[in-house]
Protein backbone atom coordinates (compact mmCIF):
# COMPACT_ATOMS: atom_id res chain seq x y z
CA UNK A 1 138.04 100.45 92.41
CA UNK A 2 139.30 97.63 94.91
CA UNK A 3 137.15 94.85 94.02
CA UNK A 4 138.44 92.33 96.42
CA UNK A 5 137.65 95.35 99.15
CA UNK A 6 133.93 95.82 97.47
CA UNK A 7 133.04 91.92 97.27
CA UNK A 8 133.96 92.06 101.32
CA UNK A 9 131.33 95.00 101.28
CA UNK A 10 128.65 92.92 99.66
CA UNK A 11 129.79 89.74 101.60
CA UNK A 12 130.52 87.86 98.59
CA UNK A 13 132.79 84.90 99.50
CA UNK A 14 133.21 83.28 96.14
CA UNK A 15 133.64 85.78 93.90
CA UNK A 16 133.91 85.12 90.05
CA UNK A 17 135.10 87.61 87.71
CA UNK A 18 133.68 86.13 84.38
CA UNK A 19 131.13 88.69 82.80
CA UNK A 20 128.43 86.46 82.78
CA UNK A 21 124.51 86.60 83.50
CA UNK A 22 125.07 84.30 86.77
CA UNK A 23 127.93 86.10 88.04
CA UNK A 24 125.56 89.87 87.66
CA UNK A 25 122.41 88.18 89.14
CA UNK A 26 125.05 86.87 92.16
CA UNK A 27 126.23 90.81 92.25
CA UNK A 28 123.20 92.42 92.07
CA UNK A 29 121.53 90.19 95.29
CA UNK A 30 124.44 90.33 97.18
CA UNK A 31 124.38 94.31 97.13
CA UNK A 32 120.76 94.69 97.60
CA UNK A 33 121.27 92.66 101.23
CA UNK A 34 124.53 94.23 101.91
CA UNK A 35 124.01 97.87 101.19
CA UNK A 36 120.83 100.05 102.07
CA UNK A 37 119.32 102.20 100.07
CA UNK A 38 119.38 105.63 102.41
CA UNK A 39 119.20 109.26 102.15
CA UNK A 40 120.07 109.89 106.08
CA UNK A 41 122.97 112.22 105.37
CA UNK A 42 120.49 114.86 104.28
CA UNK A 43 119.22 114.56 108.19
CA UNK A 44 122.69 114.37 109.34
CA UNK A 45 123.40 117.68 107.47
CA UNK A 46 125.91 116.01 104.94
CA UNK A 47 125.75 117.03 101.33
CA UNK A 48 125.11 113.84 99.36
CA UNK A 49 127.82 114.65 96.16
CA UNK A 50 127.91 112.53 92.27
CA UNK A 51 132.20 112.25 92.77
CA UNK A 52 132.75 108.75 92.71
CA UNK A 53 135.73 108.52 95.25
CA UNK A 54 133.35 109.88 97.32
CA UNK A 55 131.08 107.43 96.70
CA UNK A 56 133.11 104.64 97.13
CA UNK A 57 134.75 105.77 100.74
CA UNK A 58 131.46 106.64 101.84
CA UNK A 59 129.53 102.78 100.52
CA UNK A 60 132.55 100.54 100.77
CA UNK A 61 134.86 101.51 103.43
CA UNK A 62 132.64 103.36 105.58
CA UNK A 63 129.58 101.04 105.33
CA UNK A 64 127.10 103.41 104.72
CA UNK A 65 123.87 103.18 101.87
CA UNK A 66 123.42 105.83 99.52
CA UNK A 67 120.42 106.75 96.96
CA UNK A 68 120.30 105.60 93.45
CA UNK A 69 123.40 107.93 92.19
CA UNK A 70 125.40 106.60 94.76
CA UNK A 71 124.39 102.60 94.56
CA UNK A 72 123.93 102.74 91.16
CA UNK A 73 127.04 104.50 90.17
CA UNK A 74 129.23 102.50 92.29
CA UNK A 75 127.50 99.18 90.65
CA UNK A 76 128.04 100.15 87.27
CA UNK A 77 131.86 101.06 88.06
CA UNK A 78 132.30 97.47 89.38
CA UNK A 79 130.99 95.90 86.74
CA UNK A 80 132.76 98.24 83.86
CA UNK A 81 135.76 96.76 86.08
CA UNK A 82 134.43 93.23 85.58
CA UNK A 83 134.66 93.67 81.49
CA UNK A 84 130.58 94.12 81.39
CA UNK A 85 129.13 96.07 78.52
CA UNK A 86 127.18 98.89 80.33
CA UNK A 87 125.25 102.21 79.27
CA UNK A 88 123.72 104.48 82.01
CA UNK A 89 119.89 105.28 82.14
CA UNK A 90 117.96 107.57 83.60
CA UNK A 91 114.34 107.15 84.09
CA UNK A 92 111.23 108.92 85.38
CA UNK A 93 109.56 107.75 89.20
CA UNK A 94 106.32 107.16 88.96
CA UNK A 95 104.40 109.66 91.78
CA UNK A 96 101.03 108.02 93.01
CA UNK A 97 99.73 110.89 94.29
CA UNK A 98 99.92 113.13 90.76
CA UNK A 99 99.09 109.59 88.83
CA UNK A 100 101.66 110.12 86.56
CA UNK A 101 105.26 109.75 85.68
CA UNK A 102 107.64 113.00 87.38
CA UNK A 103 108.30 115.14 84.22
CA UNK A 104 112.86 114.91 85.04
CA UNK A 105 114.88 112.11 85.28
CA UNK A 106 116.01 111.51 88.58
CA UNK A 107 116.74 107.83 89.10
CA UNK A 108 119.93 106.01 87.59
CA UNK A 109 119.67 102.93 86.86
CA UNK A 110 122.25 100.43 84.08
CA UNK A 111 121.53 98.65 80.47
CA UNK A 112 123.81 95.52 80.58
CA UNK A 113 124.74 93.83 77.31
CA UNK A 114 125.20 89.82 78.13
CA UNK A 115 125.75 87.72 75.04
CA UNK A 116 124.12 89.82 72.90
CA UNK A 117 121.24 89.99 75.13
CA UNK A 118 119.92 93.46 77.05
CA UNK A 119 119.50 93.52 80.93
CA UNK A 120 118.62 96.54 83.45
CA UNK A 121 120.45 96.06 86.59
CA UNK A 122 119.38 98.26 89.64
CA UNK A 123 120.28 98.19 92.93
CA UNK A 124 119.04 101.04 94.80
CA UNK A 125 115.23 101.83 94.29
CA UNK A 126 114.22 100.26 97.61
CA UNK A 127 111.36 98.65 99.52
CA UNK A 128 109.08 96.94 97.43
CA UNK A 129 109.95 98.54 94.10
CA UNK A 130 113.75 96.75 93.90
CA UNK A 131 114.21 94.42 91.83
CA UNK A 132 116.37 91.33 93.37
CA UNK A 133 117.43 90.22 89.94
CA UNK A 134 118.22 92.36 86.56
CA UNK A 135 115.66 91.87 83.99
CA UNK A 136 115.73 90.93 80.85
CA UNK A 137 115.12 93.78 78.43
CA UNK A 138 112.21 92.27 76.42
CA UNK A 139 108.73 94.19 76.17
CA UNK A 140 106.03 92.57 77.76
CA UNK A 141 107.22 89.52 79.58
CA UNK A 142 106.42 88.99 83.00
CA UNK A 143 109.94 88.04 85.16
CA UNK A 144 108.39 86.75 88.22
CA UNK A 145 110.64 86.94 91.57
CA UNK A 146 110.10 86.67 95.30
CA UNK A 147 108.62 90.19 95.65
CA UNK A 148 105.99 89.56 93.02
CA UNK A 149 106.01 89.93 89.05
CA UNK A 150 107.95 92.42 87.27
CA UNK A 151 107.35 93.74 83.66
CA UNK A 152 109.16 95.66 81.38
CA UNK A 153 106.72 97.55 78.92
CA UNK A 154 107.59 99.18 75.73
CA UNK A 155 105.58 102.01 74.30
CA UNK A 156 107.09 104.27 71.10
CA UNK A 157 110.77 103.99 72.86
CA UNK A 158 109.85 104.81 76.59
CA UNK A 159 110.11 101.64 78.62
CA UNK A 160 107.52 101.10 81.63
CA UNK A 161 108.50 99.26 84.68
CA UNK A 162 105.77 97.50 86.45
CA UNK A 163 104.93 95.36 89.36
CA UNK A 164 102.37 92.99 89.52
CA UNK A 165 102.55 92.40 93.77
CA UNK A 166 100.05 90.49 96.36
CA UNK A 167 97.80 91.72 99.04
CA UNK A 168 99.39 92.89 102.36
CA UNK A 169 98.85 91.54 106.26
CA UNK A 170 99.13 94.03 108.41
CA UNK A 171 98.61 93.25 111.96
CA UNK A 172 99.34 96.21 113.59
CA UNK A 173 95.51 97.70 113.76
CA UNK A 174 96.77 101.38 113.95
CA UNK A 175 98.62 101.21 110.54
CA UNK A 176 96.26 99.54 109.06
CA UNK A 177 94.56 102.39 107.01
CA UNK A 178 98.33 103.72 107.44
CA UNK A 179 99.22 105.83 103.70
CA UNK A 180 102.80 103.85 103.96
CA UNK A 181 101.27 100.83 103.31
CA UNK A 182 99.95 100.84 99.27
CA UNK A 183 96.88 98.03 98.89
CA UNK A 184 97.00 98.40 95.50
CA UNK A 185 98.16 94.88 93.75
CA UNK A 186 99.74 96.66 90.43
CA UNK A 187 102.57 99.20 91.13
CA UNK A 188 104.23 101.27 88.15
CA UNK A 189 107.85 102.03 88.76
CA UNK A 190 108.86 104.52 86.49
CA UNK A 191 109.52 104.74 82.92
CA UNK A 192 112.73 105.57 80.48
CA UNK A 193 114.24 105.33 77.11
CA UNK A 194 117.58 104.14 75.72
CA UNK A 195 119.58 107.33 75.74
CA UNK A 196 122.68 107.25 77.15
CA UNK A 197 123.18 109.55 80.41
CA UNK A 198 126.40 110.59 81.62
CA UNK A 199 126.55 111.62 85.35
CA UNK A 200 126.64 114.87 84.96
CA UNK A 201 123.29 115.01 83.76
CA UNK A 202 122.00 113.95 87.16
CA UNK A 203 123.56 116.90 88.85
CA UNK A 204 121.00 119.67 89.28
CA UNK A 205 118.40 117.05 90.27
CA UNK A 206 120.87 116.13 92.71
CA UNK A 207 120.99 119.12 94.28
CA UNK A 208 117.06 119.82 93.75
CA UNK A 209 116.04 116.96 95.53
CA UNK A 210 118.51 117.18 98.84
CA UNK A 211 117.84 120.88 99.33
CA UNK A 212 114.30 122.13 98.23
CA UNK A 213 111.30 121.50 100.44
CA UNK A 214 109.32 119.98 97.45
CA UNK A 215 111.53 116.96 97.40
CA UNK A 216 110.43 113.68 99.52
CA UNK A 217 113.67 112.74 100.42
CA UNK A 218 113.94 116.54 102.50
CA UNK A 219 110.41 115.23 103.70
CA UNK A 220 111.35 112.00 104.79
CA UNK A 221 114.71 109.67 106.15
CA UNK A 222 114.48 106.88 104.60
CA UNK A 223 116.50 103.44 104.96
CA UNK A 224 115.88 100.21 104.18
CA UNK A 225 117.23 96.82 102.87
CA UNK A 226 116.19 94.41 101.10
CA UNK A 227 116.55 90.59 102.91
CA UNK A 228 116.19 86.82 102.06
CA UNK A 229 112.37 87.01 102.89
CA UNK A 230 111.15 90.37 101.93
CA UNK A 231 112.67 93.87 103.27
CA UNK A 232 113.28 96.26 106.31
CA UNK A 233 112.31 99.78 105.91
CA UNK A 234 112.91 102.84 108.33
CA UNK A 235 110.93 106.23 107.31
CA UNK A 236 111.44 108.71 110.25
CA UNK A 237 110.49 106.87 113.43
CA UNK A 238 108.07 103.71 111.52
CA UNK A 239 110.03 100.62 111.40
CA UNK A 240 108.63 98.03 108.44
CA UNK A 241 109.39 94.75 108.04
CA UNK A 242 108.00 92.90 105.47
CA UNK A 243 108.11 89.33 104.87
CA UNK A 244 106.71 88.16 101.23
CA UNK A 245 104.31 85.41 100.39
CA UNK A 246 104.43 84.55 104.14
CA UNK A 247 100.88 83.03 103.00
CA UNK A 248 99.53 81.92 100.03
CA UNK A 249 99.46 85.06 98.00
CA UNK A 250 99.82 87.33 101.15
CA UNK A 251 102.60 89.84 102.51
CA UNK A 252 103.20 90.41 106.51
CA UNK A 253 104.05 93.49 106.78
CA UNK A 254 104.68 94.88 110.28
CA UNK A 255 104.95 98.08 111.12
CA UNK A 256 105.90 100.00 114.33
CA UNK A 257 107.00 103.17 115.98
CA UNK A 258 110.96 103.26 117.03
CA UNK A 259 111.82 105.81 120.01
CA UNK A 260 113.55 108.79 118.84
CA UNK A 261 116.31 107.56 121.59
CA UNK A 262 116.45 104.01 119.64
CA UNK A 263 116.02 105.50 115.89
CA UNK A 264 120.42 104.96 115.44
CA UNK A 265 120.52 101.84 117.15
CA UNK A 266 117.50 100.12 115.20
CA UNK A 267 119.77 101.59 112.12
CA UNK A 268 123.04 99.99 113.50
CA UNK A 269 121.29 96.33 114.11
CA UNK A 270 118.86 96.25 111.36
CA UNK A 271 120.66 98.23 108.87
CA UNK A 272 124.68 98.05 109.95
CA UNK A 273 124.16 101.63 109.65
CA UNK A 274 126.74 103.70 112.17
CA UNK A 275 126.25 107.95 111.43
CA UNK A 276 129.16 110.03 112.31
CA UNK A 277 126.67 113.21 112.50
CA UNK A 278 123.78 112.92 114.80
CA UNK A 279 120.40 112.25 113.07
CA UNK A 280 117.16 114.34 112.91
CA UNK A 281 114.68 111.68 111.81
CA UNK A 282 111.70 113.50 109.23
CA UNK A 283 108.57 111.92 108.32
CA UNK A 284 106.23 114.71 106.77
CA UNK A 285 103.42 114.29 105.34
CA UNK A 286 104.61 113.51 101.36
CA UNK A 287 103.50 110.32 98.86
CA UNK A 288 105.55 107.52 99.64
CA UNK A 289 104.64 104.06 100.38
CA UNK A 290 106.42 100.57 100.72
């Protein structure tokens, strides 16, 4: 780990290295702007891997985004780096269209231990489930933040994320009934418990969900990133930009349809994304929404 090279990543200028709460809320926004979360090299016919140099070449150097194994990982080596106190998670997705939590863990996400205190830090869950700052570990207290109200809900030792969000604009008519776009004002995440995962225990679902074609992310390519006002999203050709609390209690969301001859250049100049391998954009029918 080259930290000085990873704060360049991230773009962050001032860097302090004191294990504080201020210093992981700086880290933790400065990724989410800096580094998409993406699952392209599935469509680019790359095989995405858990081996942390990997990781790191692929995120830092080469300025690429990565899922929540990749992000997530990489985060929680910087700040074991930084002196933080950190235990890896794995939690449960919630899938809207089964109304109910998937029954595997597939999404990584970090405890952080801050004066005694608890935090969840994650930085790669994307559009309008990502958190912009960690949250405090504390059973039913709503953390309110730019992209609406988050709370943490405990339940016999499983821990529900939440959202609590507000309605959506959108002015484009012919996306208007559009699946992608989720009217419902209360969102749940997903849900996990406090045992320590090591990486390896991510590995088959790894593998599951880049190569079987029950997995959304073989269904869909999916980048976005999250900005100062709200968050850019690119799912096969539909381009999202979403801008939150534009008005009182409302989101613009606008949504369009990118060219397949402009799909890697909206990626270059909305996402700083540059492929090596050429792209096959997917966007079949599956259960996602922004």
């Amino acid at each position: 780990m080259n930290l000085t090279e990873y704060f360049a990543r991230i773009g962050y200028k001032e860097p302090s290295h004191k294990a504080d709460l201020k210093t992981l809320t700086e880290l933790h926004e400065h990724h989410i702007r800096s580094i998409p979360f993406e699952n392209l090299s599935i469509h680019c016919g790359e095989k995405i891997t858990l081996d942390l140099e990997t990781i790191y070449n692929k995120i830092v150097r080469n300025k690429r985004g990565g899922w929540c194994c990749e992000n997530n990982q990489l985060f929680s080596w910087v700040l074991k780096e930084m002196g933080y106190d950190i235990t890896r998670l794995g939690s449960r997705v919630y899938d809207n269209l089964k109304d109910d939590y998937n029954p595997e863990e597939s999404h990584l996400i970090s405890k952080v231990i801050i004066d005694g205190k608890p935090y969840i830090a994650d930085v790669s869950f994307g559009v309008s489930g990502q958190i912009w700052q960690p949250l405090e570990l504390i059973s039913g207290k709503d953390q309110p933040q730019l992209p609406g109200v988050f709370c943490l809900v405990e339940d016999k030792g499983v821990w529900v994320l939440q959202k609590t969000r507000r309605k959506p604009h959108v002015p484009n008519k012919s996306f208007a009934g559009s699946s992608l776009v989720n009217k419902s004002l209360s969102k749940k995440i997903y849900c996990f418990t406090m045992a320590p995962r090591n990486i390896d225990h991510f590995e088959q679902k790894c593998t599951f969900l880049q190569t079987s074609p029950e997995s959304l992310f073989t269904n869909k390519s999916i980048c976005s990133l999250q900005t100062t006002t709200g968050f850019r999203a690119l799912i096969g050709w539909t381009y999202c930009e979403v801008t939150y609390n534009y008005r009182e209690d409302i989101d613009l969301v606008d949504v369009s349809t990118v060219p397949d001859e402009e799909v890697e250049k909206v990626l270059e100049e909305k996402f700083g994304v540059v492929l090596e391998n050429k792209l096959i954009p997917v966007n079949n029918k599956a259960c996602y929404n922004i």
